[in-house]
Protein backbone atom coordinates (compact mmCIF):
# COMPACT_ATOMS: atom_id res chain seq x y z
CA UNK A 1 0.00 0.00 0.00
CA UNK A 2 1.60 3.37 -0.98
CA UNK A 3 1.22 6.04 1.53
CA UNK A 4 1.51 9.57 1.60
CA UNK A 5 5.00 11.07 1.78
CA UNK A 6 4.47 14.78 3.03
CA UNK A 7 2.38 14.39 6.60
CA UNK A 8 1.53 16.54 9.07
CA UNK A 9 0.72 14.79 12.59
CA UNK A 10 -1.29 16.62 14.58
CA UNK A 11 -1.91 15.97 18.68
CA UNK A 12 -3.98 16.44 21.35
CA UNK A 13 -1.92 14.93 24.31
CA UNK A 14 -4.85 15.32 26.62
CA UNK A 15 -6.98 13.49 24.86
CA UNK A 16 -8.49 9.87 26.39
CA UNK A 17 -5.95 7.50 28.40
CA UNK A 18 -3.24 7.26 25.43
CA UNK A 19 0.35 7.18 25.86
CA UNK A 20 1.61 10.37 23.85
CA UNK A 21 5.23 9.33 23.94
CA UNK A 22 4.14 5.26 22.68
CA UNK A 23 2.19 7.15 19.70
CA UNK A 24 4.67 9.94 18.86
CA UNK A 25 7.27 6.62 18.53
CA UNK A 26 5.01 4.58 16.37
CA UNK A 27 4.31 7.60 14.09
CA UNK A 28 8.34 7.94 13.81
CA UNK A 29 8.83 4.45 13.14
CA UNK A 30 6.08 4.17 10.35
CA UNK A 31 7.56 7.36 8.78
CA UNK A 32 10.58 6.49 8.89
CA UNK A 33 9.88 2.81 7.92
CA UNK A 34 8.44 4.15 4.46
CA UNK A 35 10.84 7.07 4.33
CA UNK A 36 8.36 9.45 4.77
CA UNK A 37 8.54 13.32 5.70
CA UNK A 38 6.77 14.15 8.63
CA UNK A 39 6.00 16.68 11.14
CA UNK A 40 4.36 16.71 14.37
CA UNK A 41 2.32 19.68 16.00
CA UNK A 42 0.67 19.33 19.86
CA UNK A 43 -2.73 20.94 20.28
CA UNK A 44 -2.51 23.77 23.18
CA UNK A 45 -5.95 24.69 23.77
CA UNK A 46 -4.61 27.80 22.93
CA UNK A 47 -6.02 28.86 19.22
CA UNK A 48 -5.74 25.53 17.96
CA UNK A 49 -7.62 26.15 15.17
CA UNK A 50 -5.41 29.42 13.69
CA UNK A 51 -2.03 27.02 14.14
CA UNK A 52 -3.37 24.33 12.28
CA UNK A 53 -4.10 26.90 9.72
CA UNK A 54 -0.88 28.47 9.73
CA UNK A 55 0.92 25.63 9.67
CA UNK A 56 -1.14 24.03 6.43
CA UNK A 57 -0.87 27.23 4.54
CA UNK A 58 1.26 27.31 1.92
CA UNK A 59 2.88 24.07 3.28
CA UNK A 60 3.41 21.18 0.58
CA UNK A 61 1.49 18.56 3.02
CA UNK A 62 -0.37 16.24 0.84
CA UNK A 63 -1.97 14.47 4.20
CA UNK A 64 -3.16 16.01 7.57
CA UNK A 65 -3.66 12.81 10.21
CA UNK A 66 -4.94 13.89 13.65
CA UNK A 67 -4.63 11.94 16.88
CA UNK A 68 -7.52 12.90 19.17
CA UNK A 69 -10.93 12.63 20.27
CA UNK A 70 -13.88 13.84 18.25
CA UNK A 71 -13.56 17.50 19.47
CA UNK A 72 -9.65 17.71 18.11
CA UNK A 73 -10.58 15.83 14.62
CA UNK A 74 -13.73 18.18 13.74
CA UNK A 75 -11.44 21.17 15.15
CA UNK A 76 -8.93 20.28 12.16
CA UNK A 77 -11.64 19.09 9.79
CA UNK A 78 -12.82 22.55 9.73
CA UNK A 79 -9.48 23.96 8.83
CA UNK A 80 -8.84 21.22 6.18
CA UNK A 81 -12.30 21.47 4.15
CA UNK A 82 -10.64 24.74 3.12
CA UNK A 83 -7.46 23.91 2.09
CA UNK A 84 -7.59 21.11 0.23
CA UNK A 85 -5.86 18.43 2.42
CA UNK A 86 -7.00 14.97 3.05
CA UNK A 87 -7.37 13.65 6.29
CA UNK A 88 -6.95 10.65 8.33
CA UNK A 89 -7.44 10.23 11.97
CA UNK A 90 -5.86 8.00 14.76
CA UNK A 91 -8.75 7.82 17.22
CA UNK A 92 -7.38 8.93 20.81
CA UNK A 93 -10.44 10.02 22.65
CA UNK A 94 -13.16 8.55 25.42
CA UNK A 95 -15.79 7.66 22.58
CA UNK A 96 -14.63 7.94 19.06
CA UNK A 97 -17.70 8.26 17.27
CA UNK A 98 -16.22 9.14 13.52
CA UNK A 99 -13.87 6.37 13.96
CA UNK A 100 -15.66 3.51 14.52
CA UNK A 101 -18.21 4.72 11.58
CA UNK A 102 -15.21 4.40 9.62
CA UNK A 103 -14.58 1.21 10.92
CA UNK A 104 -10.86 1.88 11.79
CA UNK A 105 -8.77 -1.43 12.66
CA UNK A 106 -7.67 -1.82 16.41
CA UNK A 107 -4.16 -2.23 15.97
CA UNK A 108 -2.18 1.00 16.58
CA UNK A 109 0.54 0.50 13.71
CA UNK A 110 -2.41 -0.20 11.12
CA UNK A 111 -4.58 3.20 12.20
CA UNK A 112 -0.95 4.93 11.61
CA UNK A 113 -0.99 2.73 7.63
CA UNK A 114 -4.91 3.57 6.93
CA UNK A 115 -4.67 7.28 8.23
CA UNK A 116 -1.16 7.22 5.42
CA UNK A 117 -3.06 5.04 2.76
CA UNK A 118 -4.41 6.00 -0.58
CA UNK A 119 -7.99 4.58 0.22
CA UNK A 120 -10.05 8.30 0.54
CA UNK A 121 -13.38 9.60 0.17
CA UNK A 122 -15.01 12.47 -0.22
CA UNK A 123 -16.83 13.02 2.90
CA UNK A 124 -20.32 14.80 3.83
CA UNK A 125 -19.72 17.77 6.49
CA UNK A 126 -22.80 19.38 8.45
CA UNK A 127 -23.21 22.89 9.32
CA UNK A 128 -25.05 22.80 12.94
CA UNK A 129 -25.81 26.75 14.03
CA UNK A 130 -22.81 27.79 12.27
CA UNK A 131 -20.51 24.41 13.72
CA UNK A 132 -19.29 21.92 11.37
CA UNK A 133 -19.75 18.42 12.97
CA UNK A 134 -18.49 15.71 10.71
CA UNK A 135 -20.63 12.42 12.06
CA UNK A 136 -24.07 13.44 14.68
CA UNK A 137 -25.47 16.31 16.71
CA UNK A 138 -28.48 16.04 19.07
CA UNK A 139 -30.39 17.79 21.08
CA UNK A 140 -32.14 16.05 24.18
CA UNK A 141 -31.18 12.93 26.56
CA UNK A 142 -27.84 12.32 24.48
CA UNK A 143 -26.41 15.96 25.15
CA UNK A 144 -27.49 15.95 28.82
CA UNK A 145 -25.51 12.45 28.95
CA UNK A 146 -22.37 14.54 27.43
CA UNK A 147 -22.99 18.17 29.41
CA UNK A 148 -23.10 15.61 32.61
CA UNK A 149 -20.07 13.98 31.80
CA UNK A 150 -17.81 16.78 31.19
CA UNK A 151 -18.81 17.88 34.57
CA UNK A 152 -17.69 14.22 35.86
CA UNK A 153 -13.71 13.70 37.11
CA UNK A 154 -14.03 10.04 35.73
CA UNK A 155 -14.09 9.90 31.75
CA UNK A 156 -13.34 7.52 29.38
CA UNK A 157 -16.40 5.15 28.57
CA UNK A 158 -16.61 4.29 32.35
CA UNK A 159 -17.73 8.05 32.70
CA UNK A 160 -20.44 7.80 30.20
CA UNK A 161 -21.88 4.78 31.40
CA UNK A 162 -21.24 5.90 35.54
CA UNK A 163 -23.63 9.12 34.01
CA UNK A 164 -26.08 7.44 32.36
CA UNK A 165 -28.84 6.85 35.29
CA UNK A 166 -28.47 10.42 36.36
CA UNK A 167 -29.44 11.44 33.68
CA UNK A 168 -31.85 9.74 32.55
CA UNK A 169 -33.71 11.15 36.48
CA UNK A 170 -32.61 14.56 35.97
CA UNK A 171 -33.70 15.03 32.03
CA UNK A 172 -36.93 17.00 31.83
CA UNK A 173 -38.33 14.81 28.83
CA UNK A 174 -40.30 14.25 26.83
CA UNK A 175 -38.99 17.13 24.78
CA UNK A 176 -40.81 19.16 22.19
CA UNK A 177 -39.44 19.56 18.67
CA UNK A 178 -40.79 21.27 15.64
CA UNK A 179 -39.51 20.11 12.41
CA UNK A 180 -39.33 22.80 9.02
CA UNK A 181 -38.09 20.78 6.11
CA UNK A 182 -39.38 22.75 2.90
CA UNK A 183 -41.62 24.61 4.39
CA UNK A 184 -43.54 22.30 6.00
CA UNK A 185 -43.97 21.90 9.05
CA UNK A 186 -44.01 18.97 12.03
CA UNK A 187 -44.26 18.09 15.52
CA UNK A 188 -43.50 16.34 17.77
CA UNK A 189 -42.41 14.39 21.09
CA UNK A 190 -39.47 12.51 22.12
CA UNK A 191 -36.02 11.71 24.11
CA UNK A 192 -34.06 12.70 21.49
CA UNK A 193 -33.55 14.59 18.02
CA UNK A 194 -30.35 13.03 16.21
CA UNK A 195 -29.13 15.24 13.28
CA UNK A 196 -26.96 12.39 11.68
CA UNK A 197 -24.31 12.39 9.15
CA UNK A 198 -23.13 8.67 10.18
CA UNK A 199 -25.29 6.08 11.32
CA UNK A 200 -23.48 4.82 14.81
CA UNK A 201 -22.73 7.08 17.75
CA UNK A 202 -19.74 6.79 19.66
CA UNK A 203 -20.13 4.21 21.75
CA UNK A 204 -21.96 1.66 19.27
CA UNK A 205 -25.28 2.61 19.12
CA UNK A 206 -26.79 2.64 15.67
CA UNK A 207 -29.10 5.55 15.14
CA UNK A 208 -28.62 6.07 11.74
CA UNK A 209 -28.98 2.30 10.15
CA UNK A 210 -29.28 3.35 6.40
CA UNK A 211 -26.98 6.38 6.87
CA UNK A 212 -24.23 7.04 4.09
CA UNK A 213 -21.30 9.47 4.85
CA UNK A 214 -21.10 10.80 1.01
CA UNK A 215 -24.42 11.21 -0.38
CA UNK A 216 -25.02 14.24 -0.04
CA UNK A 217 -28.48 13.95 2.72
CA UNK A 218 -28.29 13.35 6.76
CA UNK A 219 -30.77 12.48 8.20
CA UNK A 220 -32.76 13.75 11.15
CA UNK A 221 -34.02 10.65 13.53
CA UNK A 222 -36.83 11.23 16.19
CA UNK A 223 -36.80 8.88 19.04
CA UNK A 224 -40.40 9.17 20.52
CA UNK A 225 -40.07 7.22 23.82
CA UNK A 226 -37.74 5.82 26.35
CA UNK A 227 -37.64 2.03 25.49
CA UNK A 228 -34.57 -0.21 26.39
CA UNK A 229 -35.33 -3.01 24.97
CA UNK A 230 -35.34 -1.14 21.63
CA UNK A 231 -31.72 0.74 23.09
CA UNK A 232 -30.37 -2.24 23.64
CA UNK A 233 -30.88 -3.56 20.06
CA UNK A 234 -29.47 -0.88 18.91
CA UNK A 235 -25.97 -2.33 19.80
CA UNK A 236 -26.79 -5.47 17.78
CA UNK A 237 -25.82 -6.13 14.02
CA UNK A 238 -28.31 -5.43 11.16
CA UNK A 239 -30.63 -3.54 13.65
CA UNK A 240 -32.85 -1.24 11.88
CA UNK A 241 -34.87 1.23 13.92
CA UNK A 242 -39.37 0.39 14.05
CA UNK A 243 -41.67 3.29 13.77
CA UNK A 244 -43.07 3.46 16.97
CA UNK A 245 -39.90 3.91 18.68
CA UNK A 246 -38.47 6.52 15.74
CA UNK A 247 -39.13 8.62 13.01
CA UNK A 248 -36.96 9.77 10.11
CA UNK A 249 -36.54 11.84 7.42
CA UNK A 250 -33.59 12.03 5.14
CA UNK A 251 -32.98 15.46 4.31
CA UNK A 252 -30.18 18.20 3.17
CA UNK A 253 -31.77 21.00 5.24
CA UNK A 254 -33.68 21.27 8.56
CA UNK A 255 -34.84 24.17 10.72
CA UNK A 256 -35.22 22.72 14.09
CA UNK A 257 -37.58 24.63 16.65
CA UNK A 258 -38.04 23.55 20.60
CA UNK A 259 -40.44 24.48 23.02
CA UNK A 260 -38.10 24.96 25.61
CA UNK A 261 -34.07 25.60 25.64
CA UNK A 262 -32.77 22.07 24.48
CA UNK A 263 -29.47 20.81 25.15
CA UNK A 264 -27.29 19.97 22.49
CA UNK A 265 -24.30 18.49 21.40
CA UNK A 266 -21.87 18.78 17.90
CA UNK A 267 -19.31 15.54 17.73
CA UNK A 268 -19.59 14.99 21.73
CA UNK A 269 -18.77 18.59 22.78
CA UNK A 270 -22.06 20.18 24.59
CA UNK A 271 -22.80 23.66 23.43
CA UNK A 272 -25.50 24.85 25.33
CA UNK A 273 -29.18 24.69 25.72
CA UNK A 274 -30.89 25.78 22.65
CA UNK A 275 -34.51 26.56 21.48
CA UNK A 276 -33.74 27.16 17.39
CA UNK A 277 -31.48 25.10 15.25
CA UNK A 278 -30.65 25.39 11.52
CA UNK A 279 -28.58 22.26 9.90
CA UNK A 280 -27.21 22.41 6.27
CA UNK A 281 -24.89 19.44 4.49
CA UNK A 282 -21.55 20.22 3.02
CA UNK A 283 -21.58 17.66 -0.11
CA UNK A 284 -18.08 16.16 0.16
CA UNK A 285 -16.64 18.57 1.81
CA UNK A 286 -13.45 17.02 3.31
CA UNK A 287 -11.38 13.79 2.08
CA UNK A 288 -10.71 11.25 4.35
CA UNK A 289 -8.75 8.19 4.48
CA UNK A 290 -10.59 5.04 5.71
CA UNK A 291 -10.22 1.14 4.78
CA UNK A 292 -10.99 0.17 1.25
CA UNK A 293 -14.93 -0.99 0.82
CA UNK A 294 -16.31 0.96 3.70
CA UNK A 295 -19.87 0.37 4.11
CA UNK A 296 -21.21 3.44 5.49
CA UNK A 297 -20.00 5.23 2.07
CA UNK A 298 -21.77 4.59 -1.45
């Protein structure tokens, strides 16, 4: 497999439980391996987002591969849909959503070779209130899970789970959502309203079953009620969601209007309670690099 010979590394050493120092050696030895030319850049916290496009500017890089959680890839993702740079990812985070809807090996050393590889495509990006998010967004149970957790001193999947029961006795649900698609107009009640580029969330849930990642719709999923028998299937292979647990529309713009201030959530980082959101789809707006034969593309 021929890989990309100009790359720019880019990571977030905060991010998840991983061993910065194992990683940084694994990228050398790949590089070097393949006699590659490489750089690496650590995220801050400090105006990530203008380094990354300082650094890409101009540069001859012919691949960008971040190592981070959700927050750090969409954070570059939104740098790179500009510039022309593909992508890959080594997924460093407590969740991982994007990465496991690309269906990323396990092995360390073979992220590293996918993330380098020629295998691309030309990925979907979602504009949420003026945020790109690259695989979901919701507003309801979901993003109270997420604004809990980040309040929580244990992370990692531990954390989401340890959160889970809390808020599911805290959540003021059902919630109230108005739907504009077109101009017309819909209502109604649920747990959650998933604005979904990909169909699994982080931690294996499939949401989305149908969902592609390039064709150019997302698709906005209304689950009515709290059932966990239904939840629980939705960890199983092949699942595909009944109507009387959720509704769905596939769609390339939505104007989504609440009753009451809504929490939601872009890519697993909470941004607030809302009452108004407006969703538009980025046809193929950034490359990425994933495994040959990827399912959730067309």
């Amino acid at each position: 497999m021929a890989l990309k010979n100009n790359v720019l590394f880019i990571l977030n050493p905060t991010a998840g439980n991983s061993d910065v120092n194992l990683l940084k050696d694994e990228v050398k030895d790949v590089c070097e391996k393949n006699s590659l030319a490489f750089e690496i850049m650590e995220t801050s916290g400090d105006n990530d987002q203008k380094r990354i496009a300082d650094k890409v500017k101009g540069s001859n890089f012919n691949r960008v591969v971040v190592a981070g959680g959700d927050g750090t890839i969409n954070l570059a993702a939104s740098v790179l849909k500009d510039a022309g740079v593909s992508m890959g990812i080594i997924p460093t985070g407590s969740a991982n959503g994007l990465a496991l809807n690309l269906n990323l090996p396990d092995a360390l050393e073979d992220q590293i070779k996918v993330a380098l590889g020629e295998t691309t495509y030309a990925m979907d990006m979602l504009v949420v209130n003026g945020e790109d998010c690259l695989h979901v967004a919701d507003l309801g149970l979901n993003a109270e899970l997420i604004r809990n957790y980040d309040s929580s001193s244990i992370h990692g999947k531990l954390g989401y789970i340890l959160q889970s029961i809390p808020t599911l006795f805290k959540a003021d649900y059902p919630y109230h959502f108005e739907i504009t698609i077109d101009g017309n107009r819909k209502n109604f009640k649920g747990i959650l309203l998933a604005i979904a580029n990909a169909p699994k969330f982080g931690m294996g849930a499939t949401i989305n079953p149908n969902g592609k990642m390039n064709d150019g719709k997302f698709e906005v999923i209304i689950f009515k009620k709290l059932n966990f028998f239904q939840i629980l299937k939705t960890f199983t292979n092949g699942y595909q969601l009944k109507s009387e647990f959720a509704e769905h529309f596939s769609i390339d713009a939505v104007h989504v209007t609440c009753k009451h201030s809504i929490a939601l959530q872009i890519d697993g980082e909470y941004f607030g309670e809302q009452t108004d959101i407006e969703v538009k789809i980025l046809p193929g707006a950034i490359e990425i690099a994933a495994q040959e034969n990827n399912e959730f593309f067309v």
